[in-house]
Protein backbone atom coordinates (compact mmCIF):
# COMPACT_ATOMS: atom_id res chain seq x y z
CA UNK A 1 3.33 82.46 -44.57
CA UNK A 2 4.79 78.95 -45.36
CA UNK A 3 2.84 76.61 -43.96
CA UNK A 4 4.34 74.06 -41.44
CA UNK A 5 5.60 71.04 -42.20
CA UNK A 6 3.89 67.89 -41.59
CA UNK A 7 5.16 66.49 -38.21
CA UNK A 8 5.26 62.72 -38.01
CA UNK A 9 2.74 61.39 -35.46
CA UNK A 10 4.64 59.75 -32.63
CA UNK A 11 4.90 55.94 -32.61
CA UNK A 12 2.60 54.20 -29.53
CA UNK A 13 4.59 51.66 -27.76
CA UNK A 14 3.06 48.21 -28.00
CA UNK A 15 2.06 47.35 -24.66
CA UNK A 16 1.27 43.71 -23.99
CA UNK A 17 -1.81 42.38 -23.30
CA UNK A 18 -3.16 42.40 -20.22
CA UNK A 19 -3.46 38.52 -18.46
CA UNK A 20 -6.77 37.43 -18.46
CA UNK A 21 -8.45 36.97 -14.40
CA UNK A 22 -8.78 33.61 -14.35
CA UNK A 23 -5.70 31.62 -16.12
CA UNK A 24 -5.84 28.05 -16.29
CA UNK A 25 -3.34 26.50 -13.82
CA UNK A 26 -1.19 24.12 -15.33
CA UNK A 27 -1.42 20.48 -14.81
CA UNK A 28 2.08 19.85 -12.66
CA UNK A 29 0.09 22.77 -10.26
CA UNK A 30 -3.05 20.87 -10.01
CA UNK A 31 -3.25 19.20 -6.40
CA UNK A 32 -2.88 15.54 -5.88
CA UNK A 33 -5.24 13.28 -4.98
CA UNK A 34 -5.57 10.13 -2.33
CA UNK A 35 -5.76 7.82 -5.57
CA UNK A 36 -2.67 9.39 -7.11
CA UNK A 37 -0.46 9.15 -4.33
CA UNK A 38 -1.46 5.62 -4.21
CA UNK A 39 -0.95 4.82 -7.54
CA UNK A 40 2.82 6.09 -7.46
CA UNK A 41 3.17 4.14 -4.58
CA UNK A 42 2.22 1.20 -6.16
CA UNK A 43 4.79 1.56 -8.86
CA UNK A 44 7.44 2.48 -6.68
CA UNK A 45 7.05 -1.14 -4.75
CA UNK A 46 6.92 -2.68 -7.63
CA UNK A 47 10.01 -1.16 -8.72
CA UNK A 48 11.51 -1.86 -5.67
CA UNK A 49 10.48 -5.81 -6.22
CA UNK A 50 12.21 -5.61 -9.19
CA UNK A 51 15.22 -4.42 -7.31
CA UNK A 52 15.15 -0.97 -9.24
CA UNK A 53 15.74 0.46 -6.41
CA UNK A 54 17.24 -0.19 -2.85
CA UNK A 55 15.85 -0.29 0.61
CA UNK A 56 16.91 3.44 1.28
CA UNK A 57 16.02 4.48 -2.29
CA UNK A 58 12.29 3.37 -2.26
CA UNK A 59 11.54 4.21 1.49
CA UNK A 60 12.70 8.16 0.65
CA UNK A 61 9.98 7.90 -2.53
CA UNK A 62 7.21 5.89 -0.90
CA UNK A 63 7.61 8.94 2.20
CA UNK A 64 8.05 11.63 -0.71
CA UNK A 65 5.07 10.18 -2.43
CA UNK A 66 2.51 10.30 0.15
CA UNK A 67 3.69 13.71 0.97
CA UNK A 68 3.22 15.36 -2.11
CA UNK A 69 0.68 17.93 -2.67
CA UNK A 70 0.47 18.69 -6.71
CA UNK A 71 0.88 16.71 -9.29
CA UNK A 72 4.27 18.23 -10.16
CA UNK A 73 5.98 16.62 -7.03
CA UNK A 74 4.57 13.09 -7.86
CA UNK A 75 6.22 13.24 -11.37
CA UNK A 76 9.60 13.12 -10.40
CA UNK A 77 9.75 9.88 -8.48
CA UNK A 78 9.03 7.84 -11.06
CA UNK A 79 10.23 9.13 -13.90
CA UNK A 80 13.85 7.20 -14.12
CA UNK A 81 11.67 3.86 -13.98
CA UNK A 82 10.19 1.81 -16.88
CA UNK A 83 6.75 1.78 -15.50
CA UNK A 84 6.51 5.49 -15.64
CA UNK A 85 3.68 6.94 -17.39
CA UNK A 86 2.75 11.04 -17.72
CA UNK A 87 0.04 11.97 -15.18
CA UNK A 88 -2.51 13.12 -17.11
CA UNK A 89 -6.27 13.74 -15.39
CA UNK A 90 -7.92 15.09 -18.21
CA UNK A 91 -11.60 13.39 -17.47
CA UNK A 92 -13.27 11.69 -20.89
CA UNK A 93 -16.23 13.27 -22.69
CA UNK A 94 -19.50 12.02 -21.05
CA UNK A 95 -20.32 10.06 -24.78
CA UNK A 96 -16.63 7.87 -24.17
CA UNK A 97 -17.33 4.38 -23.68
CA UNK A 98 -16.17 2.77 -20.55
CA UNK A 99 -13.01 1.31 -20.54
CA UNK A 100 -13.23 -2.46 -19.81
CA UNK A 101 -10.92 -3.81 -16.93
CA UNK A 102 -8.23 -6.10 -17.75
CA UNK A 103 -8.83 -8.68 -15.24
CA UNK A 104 -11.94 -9.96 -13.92
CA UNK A 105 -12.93 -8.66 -10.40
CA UNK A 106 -11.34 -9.96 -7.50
CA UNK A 107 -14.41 -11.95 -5.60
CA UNK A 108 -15.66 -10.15 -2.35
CA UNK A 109 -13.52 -11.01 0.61
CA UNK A 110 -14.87 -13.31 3.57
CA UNK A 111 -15.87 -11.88 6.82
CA UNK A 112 -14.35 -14.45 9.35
CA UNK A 113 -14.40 -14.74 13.51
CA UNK A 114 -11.90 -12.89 14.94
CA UNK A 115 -10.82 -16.60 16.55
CA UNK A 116 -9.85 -19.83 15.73
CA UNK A 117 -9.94 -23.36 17.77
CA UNK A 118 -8.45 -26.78 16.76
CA UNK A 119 -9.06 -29.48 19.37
CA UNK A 120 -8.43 -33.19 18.56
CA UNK A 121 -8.49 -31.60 14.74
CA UNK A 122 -7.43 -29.10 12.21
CA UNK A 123 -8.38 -25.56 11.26
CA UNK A 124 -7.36 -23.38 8.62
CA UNK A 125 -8.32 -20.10 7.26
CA UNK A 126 -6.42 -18.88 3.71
CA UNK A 127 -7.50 -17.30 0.81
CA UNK A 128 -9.40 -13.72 0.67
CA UNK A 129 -10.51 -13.16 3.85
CA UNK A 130 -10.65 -9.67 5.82
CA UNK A 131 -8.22 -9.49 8.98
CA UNK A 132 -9.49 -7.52 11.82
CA UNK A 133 -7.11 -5.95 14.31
CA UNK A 134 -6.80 -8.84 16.72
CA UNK A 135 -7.14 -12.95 16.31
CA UNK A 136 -7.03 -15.45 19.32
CA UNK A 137 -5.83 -18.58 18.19
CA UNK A 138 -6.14 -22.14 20.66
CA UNK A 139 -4.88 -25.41 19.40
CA UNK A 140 -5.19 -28.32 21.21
CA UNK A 141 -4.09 -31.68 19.88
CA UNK A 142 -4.60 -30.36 16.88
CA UNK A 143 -3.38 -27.98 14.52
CA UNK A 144 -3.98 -24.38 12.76
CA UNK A 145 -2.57 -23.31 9.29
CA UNK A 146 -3.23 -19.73 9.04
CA UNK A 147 -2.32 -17.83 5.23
CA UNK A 148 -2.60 -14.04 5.47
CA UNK A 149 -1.23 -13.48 2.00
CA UNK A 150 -4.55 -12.84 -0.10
CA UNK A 151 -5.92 -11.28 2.79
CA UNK A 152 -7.31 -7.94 3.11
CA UNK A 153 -5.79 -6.29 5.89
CA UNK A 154 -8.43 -3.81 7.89
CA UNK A 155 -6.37 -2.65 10.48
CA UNK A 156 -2.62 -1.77 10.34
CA UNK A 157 -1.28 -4.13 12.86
CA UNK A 158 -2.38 -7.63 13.14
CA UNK A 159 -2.01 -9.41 16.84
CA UNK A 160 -2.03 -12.76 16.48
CA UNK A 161 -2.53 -14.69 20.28
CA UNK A 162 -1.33 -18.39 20.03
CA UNK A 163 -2.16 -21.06 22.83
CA UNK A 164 -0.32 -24.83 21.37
CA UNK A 165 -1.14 -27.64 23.56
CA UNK A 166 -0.18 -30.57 22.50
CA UNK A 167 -0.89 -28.87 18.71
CA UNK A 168 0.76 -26.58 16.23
CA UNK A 169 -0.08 -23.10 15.01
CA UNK A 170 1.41 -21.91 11.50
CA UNK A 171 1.18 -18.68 10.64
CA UNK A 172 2.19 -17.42 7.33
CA UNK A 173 2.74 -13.61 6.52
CA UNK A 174 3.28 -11.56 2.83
CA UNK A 175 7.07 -10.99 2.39
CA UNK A 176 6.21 -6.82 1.99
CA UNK A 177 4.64 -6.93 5.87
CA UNK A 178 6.48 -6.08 8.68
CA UNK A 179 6.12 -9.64 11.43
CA UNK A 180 7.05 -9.18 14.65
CA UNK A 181 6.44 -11.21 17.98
CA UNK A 182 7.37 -14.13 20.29
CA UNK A 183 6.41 -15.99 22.92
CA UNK A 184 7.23 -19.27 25.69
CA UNK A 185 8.06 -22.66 24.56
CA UNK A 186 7.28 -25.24 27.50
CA UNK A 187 8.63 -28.41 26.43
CA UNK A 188 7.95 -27.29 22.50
CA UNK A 189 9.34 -24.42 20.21
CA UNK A 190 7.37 -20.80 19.71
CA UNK A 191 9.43 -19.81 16.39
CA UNK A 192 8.88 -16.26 14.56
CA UNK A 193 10.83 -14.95 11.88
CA UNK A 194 10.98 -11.43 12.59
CA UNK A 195 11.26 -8.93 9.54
CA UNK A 196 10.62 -5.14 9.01
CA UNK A 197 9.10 -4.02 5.33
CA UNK A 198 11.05 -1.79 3.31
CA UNK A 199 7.23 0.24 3.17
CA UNK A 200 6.93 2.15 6.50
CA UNK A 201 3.15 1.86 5.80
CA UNK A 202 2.83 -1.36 5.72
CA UNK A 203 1.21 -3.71 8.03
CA UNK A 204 2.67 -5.13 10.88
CA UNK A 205 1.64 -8.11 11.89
CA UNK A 206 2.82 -9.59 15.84
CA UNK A 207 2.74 -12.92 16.63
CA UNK A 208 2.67 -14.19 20.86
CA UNK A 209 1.47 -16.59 23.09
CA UNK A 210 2.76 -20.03 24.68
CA UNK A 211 3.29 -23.43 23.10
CA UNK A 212 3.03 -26.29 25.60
CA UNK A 213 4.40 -29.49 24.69
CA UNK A 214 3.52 -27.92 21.26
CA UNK A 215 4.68 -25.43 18.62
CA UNK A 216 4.33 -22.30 17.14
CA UNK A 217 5.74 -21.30 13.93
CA UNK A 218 5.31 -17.92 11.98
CA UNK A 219 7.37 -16.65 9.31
CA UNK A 220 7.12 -14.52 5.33
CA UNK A 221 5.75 -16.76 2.46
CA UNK A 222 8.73 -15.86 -0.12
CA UNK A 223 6.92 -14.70 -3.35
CA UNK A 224 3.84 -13.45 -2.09
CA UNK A 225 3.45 -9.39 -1.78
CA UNK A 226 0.54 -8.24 0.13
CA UNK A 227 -1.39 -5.24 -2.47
CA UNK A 228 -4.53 -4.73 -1.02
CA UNK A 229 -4.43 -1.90 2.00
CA UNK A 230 -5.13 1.73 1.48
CA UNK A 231 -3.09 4.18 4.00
CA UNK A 232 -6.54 5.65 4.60
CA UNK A 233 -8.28 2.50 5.32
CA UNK A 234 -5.57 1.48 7.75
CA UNK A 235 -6.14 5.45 9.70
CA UNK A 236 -2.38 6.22 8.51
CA UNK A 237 -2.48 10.11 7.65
């Protein structure tokens, strides 16, 4: 008997490998955070100061921004702008020395009456000082300079209640806040420059009352942009 030839043994298809359980997710999947939602905001106003982009431009961003879930749909809004920078939330090794800030801290701000009264004298209130939800100004035979522009805004609308007699109220406002308001003139002028931010998060800020034989006169500071709120501060969700 011849003895039978030596088959080949039949090739095994390579079969990949099987995925392991737990894959990392990658980094445009990871979900985004309060802080970097705000931080794309921030460079979007900027951007917008800078007149990189128009009115209708940065409101569609800032609403796209705080709307974003992952990381991935953050990415794209700022990515045409100078300022841009990867998002990258890889957390330091515990031994990493702390990176110094680049400015000094900004000193706490004051906690102030939620009124202010002039008679036969002046008043004023500017600087960093925290602005509740409501302030009654009275004026009489005197005057009031009020400057929100360093001032940390706790509530997201500002009423401001003005009574002039015989005195003047000023009332100066951030040129990135919306201010809104009016009020009666009786033999004297109760002026507001009425504007709506570009930001449809950002404070408003309503000026009203009467000015008797007085004035009242409220309108944006040109050059000054308000920085410090925090949509979850202000109850915005």
């Amino acid at each position: 008997m011849t003895k039978p030839e030596n088959q080949p043994e039949p090739l095994t298809q390579d079969r990949p490998a099987p995925a392991p359980a737990h894959a990392p997710v990658a980094e445009a999947e990871l979900r985004a955070s309060d802080a970097d939602r705000e931080r794309v905001a921030d460079l979007l106003r900027d951007a917008y100061a800078e007149g990189r982009l128009d009115v209708d431009e940065h409101a569609e961003r800032i609403e796209a921004a705080y709307a974003a879930k992952t990381l991935g749909e953050l990415a794209p809004l700022t990515r045409d702008l100078p300022s841009h920078r990867p998002l990258s939330f890889e957390k330091p090794p515990l031994d990493a020395p702390a990176a110094r800030p680049s400015a000094p801290a900004q000193p706490a701000a004051r906690q102030e009456a939620p009124q202010m009264v002039a008679i036969f004298g002046g008043a004023s209130r500017k600087g960093r000082w925290r602005v509740g939800s409501h302030l009654k100004v009275v004026a009489v035979f005197g005057g009031v300079d009020i400057d929100l522009s360093d001032a940390v805004f706790e509530s997201p609308e500002v009423v401001i209640d003005v009574l002039a007699l015989f005195g003047g109220v000023e009332v100066r406002v951030p040129e990135n806040v919306s201010l809104h308001g009016g009020g009666v003139g009786i033999f004297g002028g109760f002026d507001v420059k009425e504007q709506t931010a570009a930001d449809p998060y950002a404070p408003v800020v309503r000026v009203r009352g009467t000015a008797i034989f007085g004035g009242c006169d409220a309108k944006p500071r040109r050059g000054k942009k308000l920085k410090e709120w925090v949509r979850k501060q202000l109850g915005v969700e």
